[in-house]
Protein backbone atom coordinates (compact mmCIF):
# COMPACT_ATOMS: atom_id res chain seq x y z
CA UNK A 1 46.69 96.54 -39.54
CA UNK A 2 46.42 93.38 -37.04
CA UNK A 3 45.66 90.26 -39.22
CA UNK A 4 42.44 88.70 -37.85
CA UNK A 5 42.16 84.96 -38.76
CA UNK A 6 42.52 81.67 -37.06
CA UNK A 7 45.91 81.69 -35.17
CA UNK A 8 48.52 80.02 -36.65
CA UNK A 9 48.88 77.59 -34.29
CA UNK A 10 45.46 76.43 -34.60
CA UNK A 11 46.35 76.68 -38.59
CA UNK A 12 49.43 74.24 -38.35
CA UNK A 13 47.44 71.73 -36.56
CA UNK A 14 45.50 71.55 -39.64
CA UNK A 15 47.66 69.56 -41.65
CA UNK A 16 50.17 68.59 -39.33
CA UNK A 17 49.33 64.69 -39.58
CA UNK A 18 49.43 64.88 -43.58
CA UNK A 19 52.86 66.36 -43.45
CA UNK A 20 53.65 63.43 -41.53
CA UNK A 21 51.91 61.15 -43.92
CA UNK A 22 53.90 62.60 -46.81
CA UNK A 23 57.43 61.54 -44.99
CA UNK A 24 56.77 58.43 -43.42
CA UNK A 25 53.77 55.28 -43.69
CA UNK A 26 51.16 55.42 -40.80
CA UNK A 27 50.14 52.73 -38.91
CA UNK A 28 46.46 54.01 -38.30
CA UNK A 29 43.91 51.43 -39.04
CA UNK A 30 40.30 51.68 -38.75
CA UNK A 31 37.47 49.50 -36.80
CA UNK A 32 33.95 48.77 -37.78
CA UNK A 33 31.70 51.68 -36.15
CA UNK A 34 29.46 48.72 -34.84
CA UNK A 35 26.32 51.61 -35.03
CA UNK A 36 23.33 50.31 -37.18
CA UNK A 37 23.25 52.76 -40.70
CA UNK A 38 20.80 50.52 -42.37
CA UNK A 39 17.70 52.21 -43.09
CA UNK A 40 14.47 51.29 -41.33
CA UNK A 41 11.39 53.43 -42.00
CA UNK A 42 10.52 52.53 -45.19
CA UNK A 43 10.69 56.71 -45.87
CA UNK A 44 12.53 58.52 -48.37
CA UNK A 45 15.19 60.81 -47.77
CA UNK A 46 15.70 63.96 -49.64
CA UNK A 47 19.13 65.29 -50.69
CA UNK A 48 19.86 67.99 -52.63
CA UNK A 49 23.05 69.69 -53.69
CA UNK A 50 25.24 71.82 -55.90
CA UNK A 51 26.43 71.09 -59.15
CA UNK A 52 29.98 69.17 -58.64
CA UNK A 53 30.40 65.75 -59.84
CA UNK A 54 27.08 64.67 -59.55
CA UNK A 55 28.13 61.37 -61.11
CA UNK A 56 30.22 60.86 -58.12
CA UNK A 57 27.18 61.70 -55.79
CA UNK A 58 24.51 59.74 -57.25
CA UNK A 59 27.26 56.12 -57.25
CA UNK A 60 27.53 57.28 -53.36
CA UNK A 61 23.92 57.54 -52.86
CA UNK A 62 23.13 54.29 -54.79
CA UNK A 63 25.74 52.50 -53.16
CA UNK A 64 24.12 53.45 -49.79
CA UNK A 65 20.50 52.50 -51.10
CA UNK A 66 21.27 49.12 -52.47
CA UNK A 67 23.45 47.78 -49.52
CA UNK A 68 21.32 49.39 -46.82
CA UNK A 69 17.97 49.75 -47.48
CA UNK A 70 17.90 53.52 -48.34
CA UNK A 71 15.55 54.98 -50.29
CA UNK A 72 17.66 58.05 -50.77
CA UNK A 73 16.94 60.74 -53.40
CA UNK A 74 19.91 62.64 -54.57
CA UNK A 75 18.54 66.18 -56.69
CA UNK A 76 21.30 68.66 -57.74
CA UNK A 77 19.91 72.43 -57.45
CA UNK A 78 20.47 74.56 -60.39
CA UNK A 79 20.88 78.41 -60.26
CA UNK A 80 21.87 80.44 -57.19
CA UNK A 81 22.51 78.15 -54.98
CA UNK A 82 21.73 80.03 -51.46
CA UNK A 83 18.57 81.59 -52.46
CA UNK A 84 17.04 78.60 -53.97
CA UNK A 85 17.79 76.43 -50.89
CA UNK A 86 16.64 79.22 -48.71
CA UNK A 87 13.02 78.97 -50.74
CA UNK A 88 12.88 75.26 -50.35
CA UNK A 89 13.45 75.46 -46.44
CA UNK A 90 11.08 78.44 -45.91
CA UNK A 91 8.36 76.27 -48.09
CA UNK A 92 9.02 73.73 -46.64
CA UNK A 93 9.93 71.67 -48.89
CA UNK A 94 11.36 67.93 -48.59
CA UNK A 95 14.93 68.83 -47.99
CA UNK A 96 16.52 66.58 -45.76
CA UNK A 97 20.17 66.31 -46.21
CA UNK A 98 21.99 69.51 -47.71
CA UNK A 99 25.30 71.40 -49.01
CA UNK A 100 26.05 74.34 -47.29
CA UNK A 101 28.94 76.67 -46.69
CA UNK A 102 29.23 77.91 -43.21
CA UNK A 103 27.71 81.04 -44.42
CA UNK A 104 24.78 79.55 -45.16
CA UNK A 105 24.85 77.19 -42.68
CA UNK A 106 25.00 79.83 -39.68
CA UNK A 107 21.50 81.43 -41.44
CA UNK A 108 19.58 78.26 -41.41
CA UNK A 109 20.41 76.91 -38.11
CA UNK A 110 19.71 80.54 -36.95
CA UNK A 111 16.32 80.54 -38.68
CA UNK A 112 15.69 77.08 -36.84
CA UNK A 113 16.34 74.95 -40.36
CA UNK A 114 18.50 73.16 -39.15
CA UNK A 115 19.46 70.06 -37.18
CA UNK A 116 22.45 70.51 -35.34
CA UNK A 117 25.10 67.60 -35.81
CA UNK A 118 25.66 67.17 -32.16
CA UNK A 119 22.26 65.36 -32.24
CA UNK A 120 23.69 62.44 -34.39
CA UNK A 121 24.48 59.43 -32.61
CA UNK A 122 28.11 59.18 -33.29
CA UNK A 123 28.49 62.80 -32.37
CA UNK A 124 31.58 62.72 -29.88
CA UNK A 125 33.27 60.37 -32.45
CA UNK A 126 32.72 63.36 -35.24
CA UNK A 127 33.84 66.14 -33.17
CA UNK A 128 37.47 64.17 -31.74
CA UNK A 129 38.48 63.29 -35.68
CA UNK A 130 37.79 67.13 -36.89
CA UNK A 131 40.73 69.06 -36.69
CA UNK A 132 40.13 71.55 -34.51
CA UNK A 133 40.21 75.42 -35.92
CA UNK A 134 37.79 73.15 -38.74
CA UNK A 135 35.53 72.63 -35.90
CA UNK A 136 35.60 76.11 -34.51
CA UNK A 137 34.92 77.24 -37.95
CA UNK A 138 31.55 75.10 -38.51
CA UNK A 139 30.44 75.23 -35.39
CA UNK A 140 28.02 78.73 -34.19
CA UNK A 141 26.74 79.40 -30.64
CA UNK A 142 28.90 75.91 -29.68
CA UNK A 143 26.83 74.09 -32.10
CA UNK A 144 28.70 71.81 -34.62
CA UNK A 145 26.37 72.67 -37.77
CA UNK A 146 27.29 69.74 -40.38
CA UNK A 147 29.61 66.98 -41.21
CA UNK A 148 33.26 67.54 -43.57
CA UNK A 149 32.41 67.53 -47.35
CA UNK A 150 35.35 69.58 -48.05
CA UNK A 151 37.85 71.78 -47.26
CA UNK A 152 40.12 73.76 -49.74
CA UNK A 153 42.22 76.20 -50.13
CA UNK A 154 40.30 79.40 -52.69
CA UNK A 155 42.71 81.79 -54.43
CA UNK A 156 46.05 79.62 -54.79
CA UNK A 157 47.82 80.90 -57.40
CA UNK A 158 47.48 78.63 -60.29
CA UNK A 159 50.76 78.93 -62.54
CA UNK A 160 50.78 77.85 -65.81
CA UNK A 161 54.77 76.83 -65.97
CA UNK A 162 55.21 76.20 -69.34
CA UNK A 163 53.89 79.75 -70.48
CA UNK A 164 55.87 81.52 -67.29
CA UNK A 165 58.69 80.02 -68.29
CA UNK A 166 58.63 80.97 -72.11
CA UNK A 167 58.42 84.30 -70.91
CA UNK A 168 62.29 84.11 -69.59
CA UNK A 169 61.18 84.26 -66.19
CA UNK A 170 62.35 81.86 -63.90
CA UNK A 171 60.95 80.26 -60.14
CA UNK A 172 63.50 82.71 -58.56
CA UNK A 173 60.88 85.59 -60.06
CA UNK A 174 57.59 84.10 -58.34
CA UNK A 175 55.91 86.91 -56.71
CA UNK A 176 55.86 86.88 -52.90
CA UNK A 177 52.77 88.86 -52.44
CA UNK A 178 49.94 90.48 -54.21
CA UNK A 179 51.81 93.77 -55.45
CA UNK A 180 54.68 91.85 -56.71
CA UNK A 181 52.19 89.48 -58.29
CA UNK A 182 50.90 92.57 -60.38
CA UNK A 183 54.14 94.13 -61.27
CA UNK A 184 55.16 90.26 -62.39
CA UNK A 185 52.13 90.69 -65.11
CA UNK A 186 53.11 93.77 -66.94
CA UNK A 187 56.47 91.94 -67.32
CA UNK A 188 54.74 88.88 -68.58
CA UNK A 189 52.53 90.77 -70.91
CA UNK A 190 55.39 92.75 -72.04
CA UNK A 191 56.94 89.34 -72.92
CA UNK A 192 54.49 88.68 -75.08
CA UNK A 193 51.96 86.60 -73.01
CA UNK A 194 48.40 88.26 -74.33
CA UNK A 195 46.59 86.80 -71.39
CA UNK A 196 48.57 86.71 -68.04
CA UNK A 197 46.51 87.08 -65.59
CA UNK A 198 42.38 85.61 -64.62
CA UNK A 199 41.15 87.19 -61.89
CA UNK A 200 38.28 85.79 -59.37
CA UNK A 201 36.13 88.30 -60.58
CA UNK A 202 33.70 86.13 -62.42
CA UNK A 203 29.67 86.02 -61.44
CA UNK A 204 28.85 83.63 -58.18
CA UNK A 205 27.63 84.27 -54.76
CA UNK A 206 31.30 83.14 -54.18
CA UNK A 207 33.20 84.64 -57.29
CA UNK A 208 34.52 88.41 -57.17
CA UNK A 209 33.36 89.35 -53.57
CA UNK A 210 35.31 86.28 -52.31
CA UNK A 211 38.30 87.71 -54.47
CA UNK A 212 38.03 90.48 -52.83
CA UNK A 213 37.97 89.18 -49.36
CA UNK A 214 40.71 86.92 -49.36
CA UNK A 215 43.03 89.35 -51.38
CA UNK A 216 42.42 92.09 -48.30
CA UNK A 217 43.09 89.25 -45.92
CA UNK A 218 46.50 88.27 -47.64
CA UNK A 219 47.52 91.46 -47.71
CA UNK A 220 47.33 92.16 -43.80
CA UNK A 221 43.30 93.18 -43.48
CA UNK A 222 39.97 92.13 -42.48
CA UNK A 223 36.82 93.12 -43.89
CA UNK A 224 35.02 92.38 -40.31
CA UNK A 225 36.04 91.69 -37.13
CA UNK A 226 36.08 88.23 -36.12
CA UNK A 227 33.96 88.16 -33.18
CA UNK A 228 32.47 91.21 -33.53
CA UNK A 229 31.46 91.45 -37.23
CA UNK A 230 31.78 95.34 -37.10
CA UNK A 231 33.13 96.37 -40.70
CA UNK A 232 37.07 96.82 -40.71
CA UNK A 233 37.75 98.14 -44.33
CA UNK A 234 39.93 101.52 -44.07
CA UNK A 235 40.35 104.46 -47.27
CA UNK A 236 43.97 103.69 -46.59
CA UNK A 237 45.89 99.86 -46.57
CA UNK A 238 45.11 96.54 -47.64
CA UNK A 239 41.53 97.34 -48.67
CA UNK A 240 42.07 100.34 -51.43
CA UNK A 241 45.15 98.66 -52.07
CA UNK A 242 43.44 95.66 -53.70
CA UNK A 243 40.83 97.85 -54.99
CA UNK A 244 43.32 100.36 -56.46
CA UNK A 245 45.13 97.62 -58.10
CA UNK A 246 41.90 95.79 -59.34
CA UNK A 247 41.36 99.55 -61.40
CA UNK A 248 44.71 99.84 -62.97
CA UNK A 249 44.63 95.84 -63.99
CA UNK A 250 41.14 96.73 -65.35
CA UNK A 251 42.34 100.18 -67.18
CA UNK A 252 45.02 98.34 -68.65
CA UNK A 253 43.13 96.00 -70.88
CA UNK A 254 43.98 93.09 -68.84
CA UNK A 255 40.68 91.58 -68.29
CA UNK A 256 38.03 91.32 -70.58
CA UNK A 257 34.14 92.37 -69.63
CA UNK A 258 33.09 88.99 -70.44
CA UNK A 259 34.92 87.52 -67.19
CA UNK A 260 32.54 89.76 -64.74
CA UNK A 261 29.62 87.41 -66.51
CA UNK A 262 31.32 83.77 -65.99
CA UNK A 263 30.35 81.25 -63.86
CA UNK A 264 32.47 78.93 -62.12
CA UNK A 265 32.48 76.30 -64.88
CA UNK A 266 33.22 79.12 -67.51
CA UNK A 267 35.71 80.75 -65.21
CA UNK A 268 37.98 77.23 -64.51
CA UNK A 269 37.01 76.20 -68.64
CA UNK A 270 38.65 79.32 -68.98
CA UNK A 271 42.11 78.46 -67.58
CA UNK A 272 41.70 75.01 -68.26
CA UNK A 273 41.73 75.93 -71.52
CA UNK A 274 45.96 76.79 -71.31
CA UNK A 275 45.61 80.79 -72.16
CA UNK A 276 46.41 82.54 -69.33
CA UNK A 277 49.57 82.51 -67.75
CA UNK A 278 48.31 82.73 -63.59
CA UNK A 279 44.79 82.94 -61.60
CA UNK A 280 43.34 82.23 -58.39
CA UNK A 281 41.57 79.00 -58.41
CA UNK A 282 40.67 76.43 -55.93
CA UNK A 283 43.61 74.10 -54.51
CA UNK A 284 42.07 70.95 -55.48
CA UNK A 285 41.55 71.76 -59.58
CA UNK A 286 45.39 71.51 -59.47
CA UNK A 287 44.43 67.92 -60.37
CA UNK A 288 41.89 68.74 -62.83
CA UNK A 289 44.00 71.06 -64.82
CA UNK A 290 47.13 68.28 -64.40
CA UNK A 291 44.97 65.30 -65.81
CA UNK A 292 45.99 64.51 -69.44
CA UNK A 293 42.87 65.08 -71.58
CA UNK A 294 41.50 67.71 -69.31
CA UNK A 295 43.87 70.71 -70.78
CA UNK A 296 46.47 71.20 -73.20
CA UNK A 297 48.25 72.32 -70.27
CA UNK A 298 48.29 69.46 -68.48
CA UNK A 299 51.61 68.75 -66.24
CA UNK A 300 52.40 72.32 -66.44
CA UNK A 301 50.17 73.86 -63.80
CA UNK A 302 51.99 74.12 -60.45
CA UNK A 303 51.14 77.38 -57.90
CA UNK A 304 53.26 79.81 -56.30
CA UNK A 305 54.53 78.74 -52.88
CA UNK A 306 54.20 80.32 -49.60
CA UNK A 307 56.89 83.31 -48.99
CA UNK A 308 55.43 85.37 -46.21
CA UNK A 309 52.70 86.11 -47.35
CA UNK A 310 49.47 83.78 -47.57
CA UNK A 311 47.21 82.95 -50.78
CA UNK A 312 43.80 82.77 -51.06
CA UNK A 313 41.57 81.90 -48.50
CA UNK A 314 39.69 78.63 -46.15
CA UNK A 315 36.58 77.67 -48.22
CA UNK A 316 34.86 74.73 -47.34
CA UNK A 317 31.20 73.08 -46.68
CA UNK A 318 29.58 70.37 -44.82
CA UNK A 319 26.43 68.22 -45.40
CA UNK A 320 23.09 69.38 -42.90
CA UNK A 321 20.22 67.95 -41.74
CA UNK A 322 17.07 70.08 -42.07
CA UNK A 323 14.47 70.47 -38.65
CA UNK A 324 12.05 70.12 -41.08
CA UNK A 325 8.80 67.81 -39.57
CA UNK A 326 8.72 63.94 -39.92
CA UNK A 327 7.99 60.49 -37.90
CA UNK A 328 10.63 59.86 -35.89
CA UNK A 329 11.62 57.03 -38.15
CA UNK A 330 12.36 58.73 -40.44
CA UNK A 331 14.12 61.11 -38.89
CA UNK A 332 16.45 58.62 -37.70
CA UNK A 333 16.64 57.31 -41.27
CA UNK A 334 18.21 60.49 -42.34
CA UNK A 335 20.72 60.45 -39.64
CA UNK A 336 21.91 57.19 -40.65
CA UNK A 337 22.01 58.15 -43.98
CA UNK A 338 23.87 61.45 -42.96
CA UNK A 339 26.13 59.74 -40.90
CA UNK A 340 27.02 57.42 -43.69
CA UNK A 341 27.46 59.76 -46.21
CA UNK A 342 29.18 62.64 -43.59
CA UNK A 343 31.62 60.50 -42.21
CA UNK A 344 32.07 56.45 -41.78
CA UNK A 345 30.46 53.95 -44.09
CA UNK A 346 28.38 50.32 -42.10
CA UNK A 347 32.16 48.98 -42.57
CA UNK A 348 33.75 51.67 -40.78
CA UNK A 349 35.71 53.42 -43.96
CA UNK A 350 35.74 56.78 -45.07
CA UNK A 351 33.77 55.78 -48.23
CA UNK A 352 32.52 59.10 -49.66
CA UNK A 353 35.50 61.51 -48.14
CA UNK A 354 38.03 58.69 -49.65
CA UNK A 355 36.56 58.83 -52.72
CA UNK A 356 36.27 62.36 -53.51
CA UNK A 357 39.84 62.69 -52.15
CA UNK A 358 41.01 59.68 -54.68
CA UNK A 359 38.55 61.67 -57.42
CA UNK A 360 38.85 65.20 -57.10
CA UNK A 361 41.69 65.68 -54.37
CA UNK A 362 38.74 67.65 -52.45
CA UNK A 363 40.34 67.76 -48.74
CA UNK A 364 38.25 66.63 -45.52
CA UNK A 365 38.49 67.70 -41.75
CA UNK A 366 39.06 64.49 -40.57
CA UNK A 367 42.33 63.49 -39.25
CA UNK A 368 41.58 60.00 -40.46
CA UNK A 369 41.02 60.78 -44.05
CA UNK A 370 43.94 63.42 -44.31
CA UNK A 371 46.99 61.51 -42.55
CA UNK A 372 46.21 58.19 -44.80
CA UNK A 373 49.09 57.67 -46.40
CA UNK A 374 47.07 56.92 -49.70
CA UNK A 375 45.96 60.53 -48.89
CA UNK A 376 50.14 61.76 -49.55
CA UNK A 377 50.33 60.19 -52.49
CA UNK A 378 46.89 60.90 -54.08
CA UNK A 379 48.48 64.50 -53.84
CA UNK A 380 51.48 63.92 -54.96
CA UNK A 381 50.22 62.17 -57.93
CA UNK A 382 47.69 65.08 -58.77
CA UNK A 383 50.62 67.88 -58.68
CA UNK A 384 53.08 68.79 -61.43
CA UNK A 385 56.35 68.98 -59.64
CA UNK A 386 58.67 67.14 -57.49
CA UNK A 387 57.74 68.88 -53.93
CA UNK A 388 54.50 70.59 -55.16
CA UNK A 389 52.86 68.32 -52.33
CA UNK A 390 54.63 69.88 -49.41
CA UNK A 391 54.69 73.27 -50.79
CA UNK A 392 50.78 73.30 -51.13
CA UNK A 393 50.65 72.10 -47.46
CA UNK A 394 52.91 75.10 -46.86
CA UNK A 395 50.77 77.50 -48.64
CA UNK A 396 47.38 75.26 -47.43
CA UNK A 397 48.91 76.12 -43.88
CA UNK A 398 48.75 79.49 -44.19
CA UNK A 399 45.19 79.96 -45.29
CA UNK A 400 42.98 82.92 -44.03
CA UNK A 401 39.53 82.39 -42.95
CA UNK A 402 37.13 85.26 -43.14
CA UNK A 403 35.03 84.27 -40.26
CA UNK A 404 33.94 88.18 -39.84
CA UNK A 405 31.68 87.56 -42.94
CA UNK A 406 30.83 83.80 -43.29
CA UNK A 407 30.24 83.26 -39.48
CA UNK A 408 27.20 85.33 -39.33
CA UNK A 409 23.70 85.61 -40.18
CA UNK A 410 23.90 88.64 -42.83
CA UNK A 411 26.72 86.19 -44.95
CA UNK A 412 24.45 85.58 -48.01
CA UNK A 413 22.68 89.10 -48.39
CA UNK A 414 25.99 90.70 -47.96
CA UNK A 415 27.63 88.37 -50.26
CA UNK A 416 24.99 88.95 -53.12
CA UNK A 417 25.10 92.29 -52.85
CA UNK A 418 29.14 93.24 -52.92
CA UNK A 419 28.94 90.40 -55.93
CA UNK A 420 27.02 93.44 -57.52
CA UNK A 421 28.69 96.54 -56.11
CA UNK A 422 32.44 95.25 -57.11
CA UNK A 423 31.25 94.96 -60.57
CA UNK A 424 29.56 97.97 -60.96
CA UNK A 425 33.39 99.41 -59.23
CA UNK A 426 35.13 98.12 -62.11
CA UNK A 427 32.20 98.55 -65.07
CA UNK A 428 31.53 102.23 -63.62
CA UNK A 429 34.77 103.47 -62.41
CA UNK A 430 33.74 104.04 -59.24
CA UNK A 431 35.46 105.60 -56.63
CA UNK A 432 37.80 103.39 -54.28
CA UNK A 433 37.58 105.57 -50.84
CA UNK A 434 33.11 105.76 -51.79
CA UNK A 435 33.43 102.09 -52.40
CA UNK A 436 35.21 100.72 -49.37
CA UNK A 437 32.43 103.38 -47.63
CA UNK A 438 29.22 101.87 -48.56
CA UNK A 439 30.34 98.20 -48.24
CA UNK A 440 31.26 99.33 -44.43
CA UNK A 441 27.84 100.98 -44.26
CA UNK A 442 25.94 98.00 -46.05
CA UNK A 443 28.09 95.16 -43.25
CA UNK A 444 26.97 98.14 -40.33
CA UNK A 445 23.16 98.01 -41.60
CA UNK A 446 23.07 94.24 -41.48
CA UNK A 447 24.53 94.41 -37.80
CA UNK A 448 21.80 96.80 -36.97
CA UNK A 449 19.15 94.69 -38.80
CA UNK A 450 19.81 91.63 -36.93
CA UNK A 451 20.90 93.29 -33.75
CA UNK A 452 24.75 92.37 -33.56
CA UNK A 453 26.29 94.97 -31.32
């Protein structure tokens, strides 16, 4: 089956400056924006987010209120994510700066939520540091929806080395591709290793229906076209492949039923914790799990490297703006404050991008913040083993992107409900060819709901 992603040239471009970065110094340096970000209404200005390092959030947002005049107000939303922020802007509520994944993103603006980002003042400025296939993928009916909070790679390998090599396997056994990957955990098991393997099975909007999409992509599939959005999933190839794998891993005792009710925190607490041998996880808890203090397996956790075939899958978000009604002061207010937080501090530095980089090694689309050379060696510093940093470019490079689902206005409902049908595959033994039926049926019935033909 023809692989339907962002082209690989457009991919390479992505982190073509970092490579650079990681072999010699740049010479880039960086001038005052000269735009006023100092807050004038007197308004406040409602933000609300995710749960992820809210301690790092609420510094950035005080930072911005004490030395500009903000009277930001930072709220972290608690439960499932999409459908709470949905409530708020149908209400609405006082949201005024958000988190959202392009999935979400392309709902809202296409519900009139939103606030384009071409409307901000230092728009053109935005658009020429993305990288481009970034760009493409936030942007919907050649609207740029948000500015970079991250961009990672979802579904690297994690590899506990220590354990893999205990088992008297070696580096020259690394699986190339998801069937050797599962052959590679019988042997492990075998060797006495009583938990090789966490899947991405666990319970989020973006746990085992994401697993699922980015293991069909890696494998040569797409679950929707592209452009089109027209389901893609076939009885035969990449799609029952995965699915007929997930079934024999399940038979075989090597998952237990309590990972189809983590959440993310129990699901990384779970590797973190040094038990399993290998799992998908997101590219930049390489540096969480490789902090001493944070796991007994610290140092040890390194991923398995790009060799033909890709791992995992683009995941990323950006902060909006909501449409919703105010004075135009304060309005403006929340662009500055967006533009601030979104992308260049009053000084003309990459505060908040820099500093989750520096923090969290969460990666931006902006060429300035990724060919830094403090950028290269952030990495390198957060990875296990010598060459770790280009080999995750190399695998980073090679990322899918399943725009056929995410760029579209069905994202969420579809997402929720094959979250649900994928467990009920695995907890009811359902049948592969039925399964791969209705979730064609349930993309098809979206398309017809909302008229994409």
């Amino acid at each position: 089956m023809r692989k339907l992603v962002i082209s690989r040239r457009e991919s390479l471009k992505l982190l073509g400056g970092l490579g650079a970065a990681l072999a010699v110094p740049s010479g880039l340096a960086f001038a005052k924006t000269g735009a006023s970000l100092k807050a004038e209404s007197g308004e406040g200005v409602f933000f609300k987010g995710w749960q992820f390092r809210t301690d790092l959030v609420e510094a950035n947002v005080s930072r911005y209120n004490s030395e500009l005049a903000g009277k930001v107000q930072y709220q972290t939303v608690a439960g499932d994510y999409p459908s709470v922020m949905q409530n708020y802007l149908i209400s609405g509520a006082e949201v005024d700066v958000l988190y959202g994944n392009p999935s979400q993103a392309v709902r809202y603006l296409e519900a009139g939520w939103l606030a384009p980002a071409d409307d901000l003042p230092d728009f053109q400025e935005v658009a020429s540091d993305m990288y481009p296939n970034i760009k493409d993928a936030w942007s919907y009916k050649d609207k740029l929806m948000g500015l970079s909070y991250f961009v990672s790679n979802r579904g690297i390998i994690h590899t506990n080395m220590k354990r893999f090599l205990d088992s008297g396997l070696t580096e020259a056994d690394f699986p190339k591709n998801w069937p050797e990957l599962y052959d590679v955990l019988y042997k492990l098991r075998d060797r006495g290793q009583k938990e090789p393997f966490l899947p991405h099975w666990f319970n989020e909007w973006f746990g085992i229906g994401w697993g699922f999409a980015f293991e069909v992509m890696n494998r040569g599939g797409a679950v929707a076209d592209p452009q089109t959005h027209k389901p893609m999933l076939t009885d035969t190839g990449p799609a029952a492949e995965t699915l007929e794998a997930w079934k024999r891993l399940w038979k075989d005792g090597f998952v237990s039923e309590e990972v189809l009710t983590y959440n993310e925190a129990a699901y990384t607490g779970a590797f973190r914790s040094g038990r399993f041998v290998m799992s998908p996880q997101q590219h930049y808890d390489l540096k969480l799990f490789n902090t001493p203090g944070n796991s007994p397996a610290a140092g040890s956790i390194s991923f398995l490297p790009y060799q033909g075939q890709s791992w995992g899958m683009i995941d990323s978000a950006m902060y909006l703006m909501s449409s919703r009604k105010r004075p135009t002061p304060a309005t403006d207010d929340v662009r500055r404050f967006l533009s601030w937080y979104g992308y260049k501090d009053q000084d003309g530095a990459y505060f908040v991008a820099e500093k989750f980089m520096k923090e969290t090694m969460l990666f931006s689309a902006y060429k300035g913040v990724m060919e830094k050379p403090e950028t290269a060696e952030t990495i390198r510093a957060s990875l296990a083993r010598e060459g770790d940093a280009e080999r995750l470019l190399e695998v980073y490079k090679h990322a899918d992107y399943p725009k056929g689902i995410f760029n579209v206005v069905w994202s969420e409902e579809y997402n929720a409900w094959v979250k649900e049908k994928l467990s009920a595959f695995l907890l009811n033994d359902l049948e592969v060819v039925k399964t791969i039926h209705e979730m064609n049926d349930k993309m098809a019935a979206l398309n017809d709901k909302y008229g994409i033909h």
